[in-house]
Structures are given as C-alpha cells and as structure tokens.
PDB file of N, CA and C in Angstrom:
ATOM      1  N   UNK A   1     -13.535 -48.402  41.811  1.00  0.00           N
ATOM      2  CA  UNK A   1     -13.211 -48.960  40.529  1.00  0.00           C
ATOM      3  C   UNK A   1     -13.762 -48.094  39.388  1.00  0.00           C
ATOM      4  N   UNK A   2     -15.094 -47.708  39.512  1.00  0.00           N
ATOM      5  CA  UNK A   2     -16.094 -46.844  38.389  1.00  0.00           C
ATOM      6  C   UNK A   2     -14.457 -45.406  38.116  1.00  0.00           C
ATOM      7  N   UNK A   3     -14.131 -44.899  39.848  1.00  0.00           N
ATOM      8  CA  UNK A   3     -13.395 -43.599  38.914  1.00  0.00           C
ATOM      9  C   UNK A   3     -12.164 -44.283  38.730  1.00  0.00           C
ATOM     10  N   UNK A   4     -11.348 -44.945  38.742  1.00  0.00           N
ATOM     11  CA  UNK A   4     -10.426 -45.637  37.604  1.00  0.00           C
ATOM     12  C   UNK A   4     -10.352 -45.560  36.246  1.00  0.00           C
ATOM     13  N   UNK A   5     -11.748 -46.042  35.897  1.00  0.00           N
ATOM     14  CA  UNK A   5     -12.063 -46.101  34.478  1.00  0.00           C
ATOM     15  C   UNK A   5     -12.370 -44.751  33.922  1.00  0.00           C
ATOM     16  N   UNK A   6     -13.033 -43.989  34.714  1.00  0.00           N
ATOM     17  CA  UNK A   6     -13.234 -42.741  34.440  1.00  0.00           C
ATOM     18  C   UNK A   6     -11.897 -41.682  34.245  1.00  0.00           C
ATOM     19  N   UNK A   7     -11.627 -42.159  34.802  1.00  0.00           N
ATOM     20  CA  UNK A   7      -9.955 -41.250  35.042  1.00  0.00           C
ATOM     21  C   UNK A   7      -9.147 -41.868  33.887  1.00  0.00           C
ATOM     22  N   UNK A   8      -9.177 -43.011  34.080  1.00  0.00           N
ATOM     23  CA  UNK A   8      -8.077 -44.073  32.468  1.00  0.00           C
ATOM     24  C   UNK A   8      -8.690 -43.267  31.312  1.00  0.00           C
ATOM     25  N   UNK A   9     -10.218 -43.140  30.988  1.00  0.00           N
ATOM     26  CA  UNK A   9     -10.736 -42.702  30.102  1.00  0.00           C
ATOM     27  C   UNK A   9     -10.484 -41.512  29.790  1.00  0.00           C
ATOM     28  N   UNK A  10     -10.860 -40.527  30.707  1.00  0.00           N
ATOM     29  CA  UNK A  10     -10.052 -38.853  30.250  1.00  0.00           C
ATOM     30  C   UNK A  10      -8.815 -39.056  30.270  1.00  0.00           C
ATOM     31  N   UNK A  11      -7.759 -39.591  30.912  1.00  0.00           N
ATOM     32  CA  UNK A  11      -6.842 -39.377  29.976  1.00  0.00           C
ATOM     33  C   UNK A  11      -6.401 -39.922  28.851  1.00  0.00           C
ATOM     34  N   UNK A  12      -6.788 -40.987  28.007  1.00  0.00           N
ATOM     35  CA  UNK A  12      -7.199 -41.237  27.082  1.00  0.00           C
ATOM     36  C   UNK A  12      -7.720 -40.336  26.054  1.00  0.00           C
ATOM     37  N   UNK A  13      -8.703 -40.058  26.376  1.00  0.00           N
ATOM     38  CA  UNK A  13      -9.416 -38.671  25.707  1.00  0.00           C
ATOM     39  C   UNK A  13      -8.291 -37.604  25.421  1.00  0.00           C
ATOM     40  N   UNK A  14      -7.368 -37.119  26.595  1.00  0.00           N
ATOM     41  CA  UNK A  14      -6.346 -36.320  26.866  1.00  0.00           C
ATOM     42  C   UNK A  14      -5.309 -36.110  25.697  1.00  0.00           C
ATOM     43  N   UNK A  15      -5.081 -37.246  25.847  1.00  0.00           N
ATOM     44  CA  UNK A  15      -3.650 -38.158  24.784  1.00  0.00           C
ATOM     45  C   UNK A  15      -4.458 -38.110  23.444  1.00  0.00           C
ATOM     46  N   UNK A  16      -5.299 -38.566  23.376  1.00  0.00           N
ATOM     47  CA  UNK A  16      -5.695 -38.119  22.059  1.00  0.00           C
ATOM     48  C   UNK A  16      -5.971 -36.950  20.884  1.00  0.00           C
ATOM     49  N   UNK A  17      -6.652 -36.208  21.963  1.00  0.00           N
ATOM     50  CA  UNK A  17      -6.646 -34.581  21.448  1.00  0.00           C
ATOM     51  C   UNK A  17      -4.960 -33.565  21.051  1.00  0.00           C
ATOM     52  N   UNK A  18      -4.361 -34.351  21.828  1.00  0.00           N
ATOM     53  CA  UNK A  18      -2.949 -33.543  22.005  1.00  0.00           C
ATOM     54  C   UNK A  18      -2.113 -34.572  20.865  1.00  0.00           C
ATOM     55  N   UNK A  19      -2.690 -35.827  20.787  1.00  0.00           N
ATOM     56  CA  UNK A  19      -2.074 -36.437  19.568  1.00  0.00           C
ATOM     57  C   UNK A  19      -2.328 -35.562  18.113  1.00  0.00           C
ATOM     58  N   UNK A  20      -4.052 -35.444  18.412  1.00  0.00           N
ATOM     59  CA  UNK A  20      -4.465 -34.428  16.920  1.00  0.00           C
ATOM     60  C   UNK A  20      -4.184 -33.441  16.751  1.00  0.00           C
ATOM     61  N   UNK A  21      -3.830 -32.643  18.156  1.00  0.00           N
ATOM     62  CA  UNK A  21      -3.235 -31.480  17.576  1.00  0.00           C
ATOM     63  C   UNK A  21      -2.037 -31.063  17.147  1.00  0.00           C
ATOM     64  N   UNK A  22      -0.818 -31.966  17.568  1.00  0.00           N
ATOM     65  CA  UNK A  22       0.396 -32.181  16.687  1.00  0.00           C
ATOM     66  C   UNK A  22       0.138 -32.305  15.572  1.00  0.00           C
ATOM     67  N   UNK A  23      -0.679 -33.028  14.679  1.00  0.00           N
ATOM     68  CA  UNK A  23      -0.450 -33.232  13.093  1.00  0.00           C
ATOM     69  C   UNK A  23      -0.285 -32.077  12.606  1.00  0.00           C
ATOM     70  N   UNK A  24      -0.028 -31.840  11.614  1.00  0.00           N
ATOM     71  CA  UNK A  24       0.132 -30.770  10.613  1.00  0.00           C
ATOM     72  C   UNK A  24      -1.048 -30.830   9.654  1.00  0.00           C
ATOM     73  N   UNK A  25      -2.360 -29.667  10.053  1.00  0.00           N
ATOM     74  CA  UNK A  25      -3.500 -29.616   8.832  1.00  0.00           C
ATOM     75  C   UNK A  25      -2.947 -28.368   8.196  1.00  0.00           C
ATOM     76  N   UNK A  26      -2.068 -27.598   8.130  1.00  0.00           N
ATOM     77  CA  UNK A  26      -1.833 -26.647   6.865  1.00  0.00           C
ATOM     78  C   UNK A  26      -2.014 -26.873   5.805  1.00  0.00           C
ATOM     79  N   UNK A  27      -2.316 -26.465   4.784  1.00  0.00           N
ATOM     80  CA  UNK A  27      -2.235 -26.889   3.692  1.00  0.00           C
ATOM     81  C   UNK A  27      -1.201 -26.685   2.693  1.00  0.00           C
ATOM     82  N   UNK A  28      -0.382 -27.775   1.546  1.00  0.00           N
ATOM     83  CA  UNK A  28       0.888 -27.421   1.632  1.00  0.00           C
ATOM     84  C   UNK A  28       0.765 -26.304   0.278  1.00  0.00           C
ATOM     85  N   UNK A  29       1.652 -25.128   0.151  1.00  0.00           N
ATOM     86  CA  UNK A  29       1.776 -24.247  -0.505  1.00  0.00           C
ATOM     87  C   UNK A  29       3.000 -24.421  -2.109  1.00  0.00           C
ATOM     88  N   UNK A  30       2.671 -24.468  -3.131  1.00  0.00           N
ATOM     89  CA  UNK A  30       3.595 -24.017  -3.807  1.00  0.00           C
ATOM     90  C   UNK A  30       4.607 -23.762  -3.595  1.00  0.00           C
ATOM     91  N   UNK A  31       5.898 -23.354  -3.814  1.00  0.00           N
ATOM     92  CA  UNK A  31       7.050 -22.447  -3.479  1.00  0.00           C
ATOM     93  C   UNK A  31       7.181 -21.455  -4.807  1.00  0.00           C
ATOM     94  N   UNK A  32       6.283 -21.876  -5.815  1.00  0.00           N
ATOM     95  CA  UNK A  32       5.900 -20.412  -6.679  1.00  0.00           C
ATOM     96  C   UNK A  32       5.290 -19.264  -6.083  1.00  0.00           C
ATOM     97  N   UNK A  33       4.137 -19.862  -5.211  1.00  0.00           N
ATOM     98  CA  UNK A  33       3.165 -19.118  -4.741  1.00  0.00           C
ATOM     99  C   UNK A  33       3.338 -18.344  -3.440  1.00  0.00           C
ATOM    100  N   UNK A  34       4.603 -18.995  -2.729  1.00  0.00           N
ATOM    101  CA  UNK A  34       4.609 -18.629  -1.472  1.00  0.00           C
ATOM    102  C   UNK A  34       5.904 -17.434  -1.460  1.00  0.00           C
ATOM    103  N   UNK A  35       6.711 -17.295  -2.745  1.00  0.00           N
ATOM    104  CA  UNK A  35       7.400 -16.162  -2.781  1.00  0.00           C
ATOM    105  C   UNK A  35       6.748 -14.647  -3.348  1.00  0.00           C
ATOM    106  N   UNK A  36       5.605 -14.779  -4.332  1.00  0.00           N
ATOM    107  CA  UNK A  36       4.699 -13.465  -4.352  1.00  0.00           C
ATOM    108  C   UNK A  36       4.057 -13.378  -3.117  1.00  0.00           C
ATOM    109  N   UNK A  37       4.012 -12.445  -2.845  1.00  0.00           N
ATOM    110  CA  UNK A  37       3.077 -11.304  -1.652  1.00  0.00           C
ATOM    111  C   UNK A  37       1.536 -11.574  -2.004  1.00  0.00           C
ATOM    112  N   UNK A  38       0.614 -11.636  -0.552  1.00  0.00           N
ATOM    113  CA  UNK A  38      -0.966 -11.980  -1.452  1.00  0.00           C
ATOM    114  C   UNK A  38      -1.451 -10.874  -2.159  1.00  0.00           C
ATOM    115  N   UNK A  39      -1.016  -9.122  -1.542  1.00  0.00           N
ATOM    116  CA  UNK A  39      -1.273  -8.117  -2.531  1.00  0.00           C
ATOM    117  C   UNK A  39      -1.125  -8.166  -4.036  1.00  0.00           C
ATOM    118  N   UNK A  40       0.192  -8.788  -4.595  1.00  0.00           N
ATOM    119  CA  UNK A  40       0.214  -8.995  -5.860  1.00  0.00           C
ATOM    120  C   UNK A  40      -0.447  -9.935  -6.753  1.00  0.00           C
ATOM    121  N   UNK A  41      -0.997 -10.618  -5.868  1.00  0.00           N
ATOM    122  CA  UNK A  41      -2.333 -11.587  -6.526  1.00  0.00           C
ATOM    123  C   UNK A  41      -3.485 -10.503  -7.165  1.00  0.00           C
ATOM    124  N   UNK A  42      -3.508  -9.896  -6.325  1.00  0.00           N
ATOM    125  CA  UNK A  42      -5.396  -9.431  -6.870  1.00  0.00           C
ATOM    126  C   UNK A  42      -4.869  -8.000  -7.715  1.00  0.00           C
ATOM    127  N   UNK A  43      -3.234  -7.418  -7.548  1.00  0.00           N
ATOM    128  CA  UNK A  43      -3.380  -5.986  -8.127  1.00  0.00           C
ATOM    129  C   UNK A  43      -1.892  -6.254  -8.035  1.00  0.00           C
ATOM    130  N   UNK A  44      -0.923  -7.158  -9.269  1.00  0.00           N
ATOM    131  CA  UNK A  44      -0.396  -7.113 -10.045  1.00  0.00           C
ATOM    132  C   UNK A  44       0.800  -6.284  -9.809  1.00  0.00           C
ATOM    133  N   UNK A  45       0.428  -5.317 -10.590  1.00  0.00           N
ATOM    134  CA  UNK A  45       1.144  -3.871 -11.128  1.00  0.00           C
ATOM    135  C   UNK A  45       1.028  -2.444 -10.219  1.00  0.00           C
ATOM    136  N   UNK A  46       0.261  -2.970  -8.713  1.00  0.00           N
ATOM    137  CA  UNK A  46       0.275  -2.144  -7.718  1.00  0.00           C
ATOM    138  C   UNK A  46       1.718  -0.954  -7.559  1.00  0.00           C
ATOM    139  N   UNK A  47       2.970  -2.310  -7.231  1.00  0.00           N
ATOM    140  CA  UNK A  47       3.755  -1.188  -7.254  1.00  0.00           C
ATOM    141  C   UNK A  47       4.691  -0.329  -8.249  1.00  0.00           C
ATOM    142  N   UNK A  48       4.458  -0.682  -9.472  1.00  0.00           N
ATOM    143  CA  UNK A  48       4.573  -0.105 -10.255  1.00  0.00           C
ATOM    144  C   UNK A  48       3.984   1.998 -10.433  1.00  0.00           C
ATOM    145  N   UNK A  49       2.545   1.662 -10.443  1.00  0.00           N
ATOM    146  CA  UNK A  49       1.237   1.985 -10.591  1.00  0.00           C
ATOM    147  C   UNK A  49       1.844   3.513  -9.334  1.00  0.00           C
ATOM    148  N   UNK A  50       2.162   2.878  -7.959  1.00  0.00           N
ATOM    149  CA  UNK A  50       2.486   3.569  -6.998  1.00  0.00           C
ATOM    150  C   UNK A  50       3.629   4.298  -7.471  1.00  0.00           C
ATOM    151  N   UNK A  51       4.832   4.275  -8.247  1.00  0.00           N
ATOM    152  CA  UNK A  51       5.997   4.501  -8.679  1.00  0.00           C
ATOM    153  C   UNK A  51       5.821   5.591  -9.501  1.00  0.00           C
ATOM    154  N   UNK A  52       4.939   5.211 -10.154  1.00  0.00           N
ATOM    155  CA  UNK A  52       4.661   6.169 -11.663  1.00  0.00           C
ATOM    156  C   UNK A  52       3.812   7.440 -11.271  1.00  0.00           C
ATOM    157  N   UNK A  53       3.137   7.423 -10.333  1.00  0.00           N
ATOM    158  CA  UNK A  53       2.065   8.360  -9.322  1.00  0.00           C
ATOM    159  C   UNK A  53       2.976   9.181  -8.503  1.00  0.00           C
ATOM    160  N   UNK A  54       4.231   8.268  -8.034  1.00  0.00           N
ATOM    161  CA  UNK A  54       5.287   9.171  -6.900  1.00  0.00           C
ATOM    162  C   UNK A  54       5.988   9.795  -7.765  1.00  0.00           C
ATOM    163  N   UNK A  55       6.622   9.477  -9.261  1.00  0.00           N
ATOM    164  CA  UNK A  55       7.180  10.451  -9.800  1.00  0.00           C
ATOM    165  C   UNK A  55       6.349  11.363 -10.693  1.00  0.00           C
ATOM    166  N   UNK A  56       5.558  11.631 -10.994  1.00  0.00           N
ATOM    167  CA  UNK A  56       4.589  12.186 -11.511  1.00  0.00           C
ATOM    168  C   UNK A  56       4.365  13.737  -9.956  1.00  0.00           C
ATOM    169  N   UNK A  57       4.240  13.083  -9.453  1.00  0.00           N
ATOM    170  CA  UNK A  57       3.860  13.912  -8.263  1.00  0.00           C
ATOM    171  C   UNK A  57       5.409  15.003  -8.092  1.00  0.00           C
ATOM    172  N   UNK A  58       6.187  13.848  -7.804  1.00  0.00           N
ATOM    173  CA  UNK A  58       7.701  14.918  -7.829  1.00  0.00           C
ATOM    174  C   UNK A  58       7.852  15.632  -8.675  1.00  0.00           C
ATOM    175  N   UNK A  59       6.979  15.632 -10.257  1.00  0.00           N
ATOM    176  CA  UNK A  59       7.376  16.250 -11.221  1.00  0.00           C
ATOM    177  C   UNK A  59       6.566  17.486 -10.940  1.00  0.00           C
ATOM    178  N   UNK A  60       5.281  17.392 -10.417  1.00  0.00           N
ATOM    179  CA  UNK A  60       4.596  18.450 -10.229  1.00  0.00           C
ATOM    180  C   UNK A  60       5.175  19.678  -9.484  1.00  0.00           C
ATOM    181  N   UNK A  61       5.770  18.739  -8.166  1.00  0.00           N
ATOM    182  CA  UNK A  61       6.389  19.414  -6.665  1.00  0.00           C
ATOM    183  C   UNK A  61       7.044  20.834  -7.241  1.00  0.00           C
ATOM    184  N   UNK A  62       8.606  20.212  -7.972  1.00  0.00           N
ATOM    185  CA  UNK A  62       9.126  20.824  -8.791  1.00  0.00           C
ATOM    186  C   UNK A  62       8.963  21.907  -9.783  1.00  0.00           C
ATOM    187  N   UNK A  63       7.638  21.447 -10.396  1.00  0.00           N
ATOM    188  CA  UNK A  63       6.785  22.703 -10.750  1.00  0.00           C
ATOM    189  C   UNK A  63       6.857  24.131 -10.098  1.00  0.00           C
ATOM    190  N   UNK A  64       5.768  23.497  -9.024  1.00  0.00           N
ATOM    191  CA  UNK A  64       5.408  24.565  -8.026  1.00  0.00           C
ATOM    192  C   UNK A  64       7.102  24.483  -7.207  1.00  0.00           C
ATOM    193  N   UNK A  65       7.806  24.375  -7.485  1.00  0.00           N
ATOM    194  CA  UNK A  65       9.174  25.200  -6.677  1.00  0.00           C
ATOM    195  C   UNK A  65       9.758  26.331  -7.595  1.00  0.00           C
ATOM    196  N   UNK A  66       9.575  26.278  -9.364  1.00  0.00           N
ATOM    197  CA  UNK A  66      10.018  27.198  -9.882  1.00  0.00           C
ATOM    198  C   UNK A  66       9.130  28.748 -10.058  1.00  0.00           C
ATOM    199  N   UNK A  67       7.833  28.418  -9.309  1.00  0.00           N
ATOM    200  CA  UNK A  67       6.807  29.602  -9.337  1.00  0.00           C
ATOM    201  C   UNK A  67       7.397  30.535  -8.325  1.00  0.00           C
ATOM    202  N   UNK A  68       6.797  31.693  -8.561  1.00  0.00           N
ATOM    203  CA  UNK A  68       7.261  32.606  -7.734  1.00  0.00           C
ATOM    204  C   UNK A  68       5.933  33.014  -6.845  1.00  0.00           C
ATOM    205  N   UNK A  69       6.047  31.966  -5.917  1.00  0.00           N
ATOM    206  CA  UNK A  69       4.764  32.215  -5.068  1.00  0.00           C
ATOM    207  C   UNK A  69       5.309  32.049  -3.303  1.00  0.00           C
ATOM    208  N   UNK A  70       3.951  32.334  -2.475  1.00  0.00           N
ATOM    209  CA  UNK A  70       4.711  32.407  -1.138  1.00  0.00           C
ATOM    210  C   UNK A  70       4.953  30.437  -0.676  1.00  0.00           C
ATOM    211  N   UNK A  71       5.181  30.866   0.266  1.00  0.00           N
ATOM    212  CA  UNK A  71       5.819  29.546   0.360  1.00  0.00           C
ATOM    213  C   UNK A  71       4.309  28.695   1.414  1.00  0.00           C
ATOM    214  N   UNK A  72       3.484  29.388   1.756  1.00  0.00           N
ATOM    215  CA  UNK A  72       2.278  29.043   2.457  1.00  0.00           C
ATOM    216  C   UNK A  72       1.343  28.246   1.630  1.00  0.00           C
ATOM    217  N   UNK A  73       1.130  29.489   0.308  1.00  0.00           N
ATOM    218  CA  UNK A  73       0.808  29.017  -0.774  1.00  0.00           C
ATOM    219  C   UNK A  73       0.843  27.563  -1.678  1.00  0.00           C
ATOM    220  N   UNK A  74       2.387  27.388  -1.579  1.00  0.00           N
ATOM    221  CA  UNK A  74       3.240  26.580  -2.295  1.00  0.00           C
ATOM    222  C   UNK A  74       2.865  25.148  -1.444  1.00  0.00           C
ATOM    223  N   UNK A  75       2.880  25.491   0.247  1.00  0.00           N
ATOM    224  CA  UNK A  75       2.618  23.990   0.855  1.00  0.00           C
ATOM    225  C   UNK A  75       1.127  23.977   0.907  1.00  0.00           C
ATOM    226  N   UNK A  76       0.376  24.594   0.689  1.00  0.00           N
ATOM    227  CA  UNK A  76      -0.995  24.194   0.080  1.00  0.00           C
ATOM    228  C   UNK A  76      -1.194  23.782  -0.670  1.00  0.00           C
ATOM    229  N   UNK A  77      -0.797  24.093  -2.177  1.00  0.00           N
ATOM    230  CA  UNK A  77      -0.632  23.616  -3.062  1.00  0.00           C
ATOM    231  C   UNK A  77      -0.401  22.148  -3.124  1.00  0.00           C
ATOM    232  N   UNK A  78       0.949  22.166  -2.071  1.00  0.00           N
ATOM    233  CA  UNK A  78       1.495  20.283  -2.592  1.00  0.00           C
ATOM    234  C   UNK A  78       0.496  19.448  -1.785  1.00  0.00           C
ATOM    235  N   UNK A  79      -0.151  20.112  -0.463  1.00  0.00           N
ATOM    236  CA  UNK A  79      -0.987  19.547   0.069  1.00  0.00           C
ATOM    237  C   UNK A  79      -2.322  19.081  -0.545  1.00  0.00           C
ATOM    238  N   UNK A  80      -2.752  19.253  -1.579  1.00  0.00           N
ATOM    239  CA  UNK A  80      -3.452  19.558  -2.683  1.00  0.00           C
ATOM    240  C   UNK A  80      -3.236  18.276  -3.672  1.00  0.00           C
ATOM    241  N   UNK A  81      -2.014  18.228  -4.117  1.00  0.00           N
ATOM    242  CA  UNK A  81      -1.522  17.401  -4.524  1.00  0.00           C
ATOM    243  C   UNK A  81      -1.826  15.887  -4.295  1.00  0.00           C
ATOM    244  N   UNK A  82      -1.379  15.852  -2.961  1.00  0.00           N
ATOM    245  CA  UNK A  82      -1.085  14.487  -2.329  1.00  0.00           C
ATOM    246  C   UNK A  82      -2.811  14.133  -2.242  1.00  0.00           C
ATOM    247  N   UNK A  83      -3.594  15.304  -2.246  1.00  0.00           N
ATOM    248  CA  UNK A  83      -4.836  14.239  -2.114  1.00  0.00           C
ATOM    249  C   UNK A  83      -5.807  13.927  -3.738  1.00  0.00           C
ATOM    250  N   UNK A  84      -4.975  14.619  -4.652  1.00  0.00           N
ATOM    251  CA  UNK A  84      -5.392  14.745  -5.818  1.00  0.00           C
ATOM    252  C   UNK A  84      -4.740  14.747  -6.863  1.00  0.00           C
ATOM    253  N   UNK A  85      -3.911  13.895  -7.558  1.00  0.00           N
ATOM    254  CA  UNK A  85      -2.871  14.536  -8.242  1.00  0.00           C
ATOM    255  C   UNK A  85      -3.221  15.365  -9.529  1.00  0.00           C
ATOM    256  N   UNK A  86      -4.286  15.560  -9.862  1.00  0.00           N
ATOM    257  CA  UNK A  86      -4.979  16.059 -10.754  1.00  0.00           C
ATOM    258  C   UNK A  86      -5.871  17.329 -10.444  1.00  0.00           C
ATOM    259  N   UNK A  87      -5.500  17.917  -9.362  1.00  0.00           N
ATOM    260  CA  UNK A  87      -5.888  18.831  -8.637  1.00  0.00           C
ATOM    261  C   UNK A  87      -6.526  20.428  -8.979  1.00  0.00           C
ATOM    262  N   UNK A  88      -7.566  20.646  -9.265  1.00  0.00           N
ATOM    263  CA  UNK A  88      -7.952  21.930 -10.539  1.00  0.00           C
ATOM    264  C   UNK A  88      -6.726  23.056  -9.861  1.00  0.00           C
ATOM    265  N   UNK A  89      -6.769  23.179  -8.001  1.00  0.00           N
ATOM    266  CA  UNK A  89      -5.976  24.634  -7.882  1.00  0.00           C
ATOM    267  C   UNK A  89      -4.783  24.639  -7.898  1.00  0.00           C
ATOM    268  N   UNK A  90      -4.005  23.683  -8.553  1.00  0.00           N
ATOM    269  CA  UNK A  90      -2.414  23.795  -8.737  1.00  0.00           C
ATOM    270  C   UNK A  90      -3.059  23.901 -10.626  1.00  0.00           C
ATOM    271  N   UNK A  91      -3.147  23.345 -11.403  1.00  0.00           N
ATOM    272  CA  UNK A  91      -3.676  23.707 -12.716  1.00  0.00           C
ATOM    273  C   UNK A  91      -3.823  24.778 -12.697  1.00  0.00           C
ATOM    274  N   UNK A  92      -4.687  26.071 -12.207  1.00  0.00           N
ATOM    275  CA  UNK A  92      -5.322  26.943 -11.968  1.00  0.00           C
ATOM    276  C   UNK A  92      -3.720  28.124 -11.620  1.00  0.00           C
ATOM    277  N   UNK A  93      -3.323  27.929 -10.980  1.00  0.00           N
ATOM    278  CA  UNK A  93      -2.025  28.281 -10.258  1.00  0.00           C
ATOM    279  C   UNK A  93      -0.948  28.017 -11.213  1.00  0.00           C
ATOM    280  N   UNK A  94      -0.769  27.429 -11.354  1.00  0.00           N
ATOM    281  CA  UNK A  94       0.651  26.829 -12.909  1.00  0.00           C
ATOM    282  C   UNK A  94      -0.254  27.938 -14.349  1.00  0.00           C
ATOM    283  N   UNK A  95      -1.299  27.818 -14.385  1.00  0.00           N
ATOM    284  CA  UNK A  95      -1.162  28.054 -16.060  1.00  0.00           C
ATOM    285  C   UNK A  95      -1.448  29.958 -15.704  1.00  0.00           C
ATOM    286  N   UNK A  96      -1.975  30.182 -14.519  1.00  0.00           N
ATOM    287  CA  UNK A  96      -1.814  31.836 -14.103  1.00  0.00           C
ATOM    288  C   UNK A  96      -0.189  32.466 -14.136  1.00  0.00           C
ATOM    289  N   UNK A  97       0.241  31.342 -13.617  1.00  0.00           N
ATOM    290  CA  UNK A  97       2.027  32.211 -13.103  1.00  0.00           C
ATOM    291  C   UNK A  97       2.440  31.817 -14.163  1.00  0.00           C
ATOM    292  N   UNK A  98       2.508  31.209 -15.445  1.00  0.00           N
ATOM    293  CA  UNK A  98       3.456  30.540 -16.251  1.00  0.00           C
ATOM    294  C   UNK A  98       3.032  31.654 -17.320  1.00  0.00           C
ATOM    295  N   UNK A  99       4.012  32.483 -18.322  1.00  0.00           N
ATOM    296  CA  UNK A  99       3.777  33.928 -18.813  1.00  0.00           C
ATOM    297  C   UNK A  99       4.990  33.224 -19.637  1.00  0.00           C
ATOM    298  N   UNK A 100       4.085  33.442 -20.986  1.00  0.00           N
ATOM    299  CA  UNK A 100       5.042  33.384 -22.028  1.00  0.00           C
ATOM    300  C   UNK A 100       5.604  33.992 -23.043  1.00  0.00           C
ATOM    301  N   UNK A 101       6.908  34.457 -23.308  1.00  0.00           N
ATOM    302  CA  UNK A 101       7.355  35.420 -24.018  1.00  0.00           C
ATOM    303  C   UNK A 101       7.684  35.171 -25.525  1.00  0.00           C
ATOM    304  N   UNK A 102       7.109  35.933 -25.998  1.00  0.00           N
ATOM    305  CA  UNK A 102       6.889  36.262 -27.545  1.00  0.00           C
ATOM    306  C   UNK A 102       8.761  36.075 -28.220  1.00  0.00           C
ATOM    307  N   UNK A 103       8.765  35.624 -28.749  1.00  0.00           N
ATOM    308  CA  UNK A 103      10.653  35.364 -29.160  1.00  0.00           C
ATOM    309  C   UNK A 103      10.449  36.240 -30.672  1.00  0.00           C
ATOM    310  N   UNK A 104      11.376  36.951 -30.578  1.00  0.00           N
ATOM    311  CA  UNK A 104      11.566  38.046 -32.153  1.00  0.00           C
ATOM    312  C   UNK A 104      12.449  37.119 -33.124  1.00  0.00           C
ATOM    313  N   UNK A 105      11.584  36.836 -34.167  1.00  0.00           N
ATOM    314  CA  UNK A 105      12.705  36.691 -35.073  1.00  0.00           C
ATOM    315  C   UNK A 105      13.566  37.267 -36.325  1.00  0.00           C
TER     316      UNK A 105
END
C-alpha cells in the first residue's frame, strides 16, 4: 500500500512539473521593439557609420589605382588601409607621387 502512494505521488509530482513547464514565462515584447535588431539599441547609426567608412575607403582604393606604383606596393598599401583608414604610409605615398604642374597663364 505505502508504494501506491508513493508511486500516485511522483506521478503527481510528474504531471505537475510538465504542467509548469507548458506555461508560457516569456516575457511579452512590444512589436515596436521586436522589429529593431538589439545592435541598433546601443549603436544607432552603426550602419550608417559602416557605409560612410566603406565609401571613404573606396575613395581612397581608387586613389592608389591612379598612382603609378607596383602593384605589390599598391596591395600593401590597401592592406594598410583596411586596418587604418587614416593610415600615415598611403598619406606618405599619395602626397610623394602626386606632382603638380605649374599652369602658364
């Protein structure tokens, strides 16, 4: 008789736990909130920010494609780039090769 009760009781216990874990504890979300990304919470203007950096960078690239340098050079250079966009040896490199001619008037 004792494991009857013991047995009625865990499953009892059983049924219960599996009752609580059906409920739904999520917590319910906005539908303002749940169409922004959580990145754009804390940094906004991220991809913007990223946009303006990628063309900035292409503008540089371009740069260094109209120099007349080797081409080893040139992927050093952009390599340079990508970890700096403000980079002293492309500066250094652009204002050496860039030769400007005196116009007669």
């Amino acid at each position: 008789m004792k494991f009857l009760y013991r047995l009625s009781f865990c499953y009892v216990l059983l049924y219960c736990v599996a009752l609580q874990a059906q409920t739904d504890t999520t917590q319910q979300v906005s539908p303002a909130e749940e169409e922004v990304p959580i990145m754009f919470q804390f940094e906004p203007n991220y991809a913007a920010a990223q946009m303006k950096r990628r063309t900035a960078l292409l503008q540089k690239i371009r740069a260094l494609d109209t120099l007349n340098i080797s081409e080893k050079k040139r992927l050093r250079l952009i390599k340079a780039l990508y970890k700096d966009l403000n980079s002293e040896k492309v500066k250094k490199t652009i204002l050496a090769d860039t030769q400007y001619e005196d116009e007669g008037f």
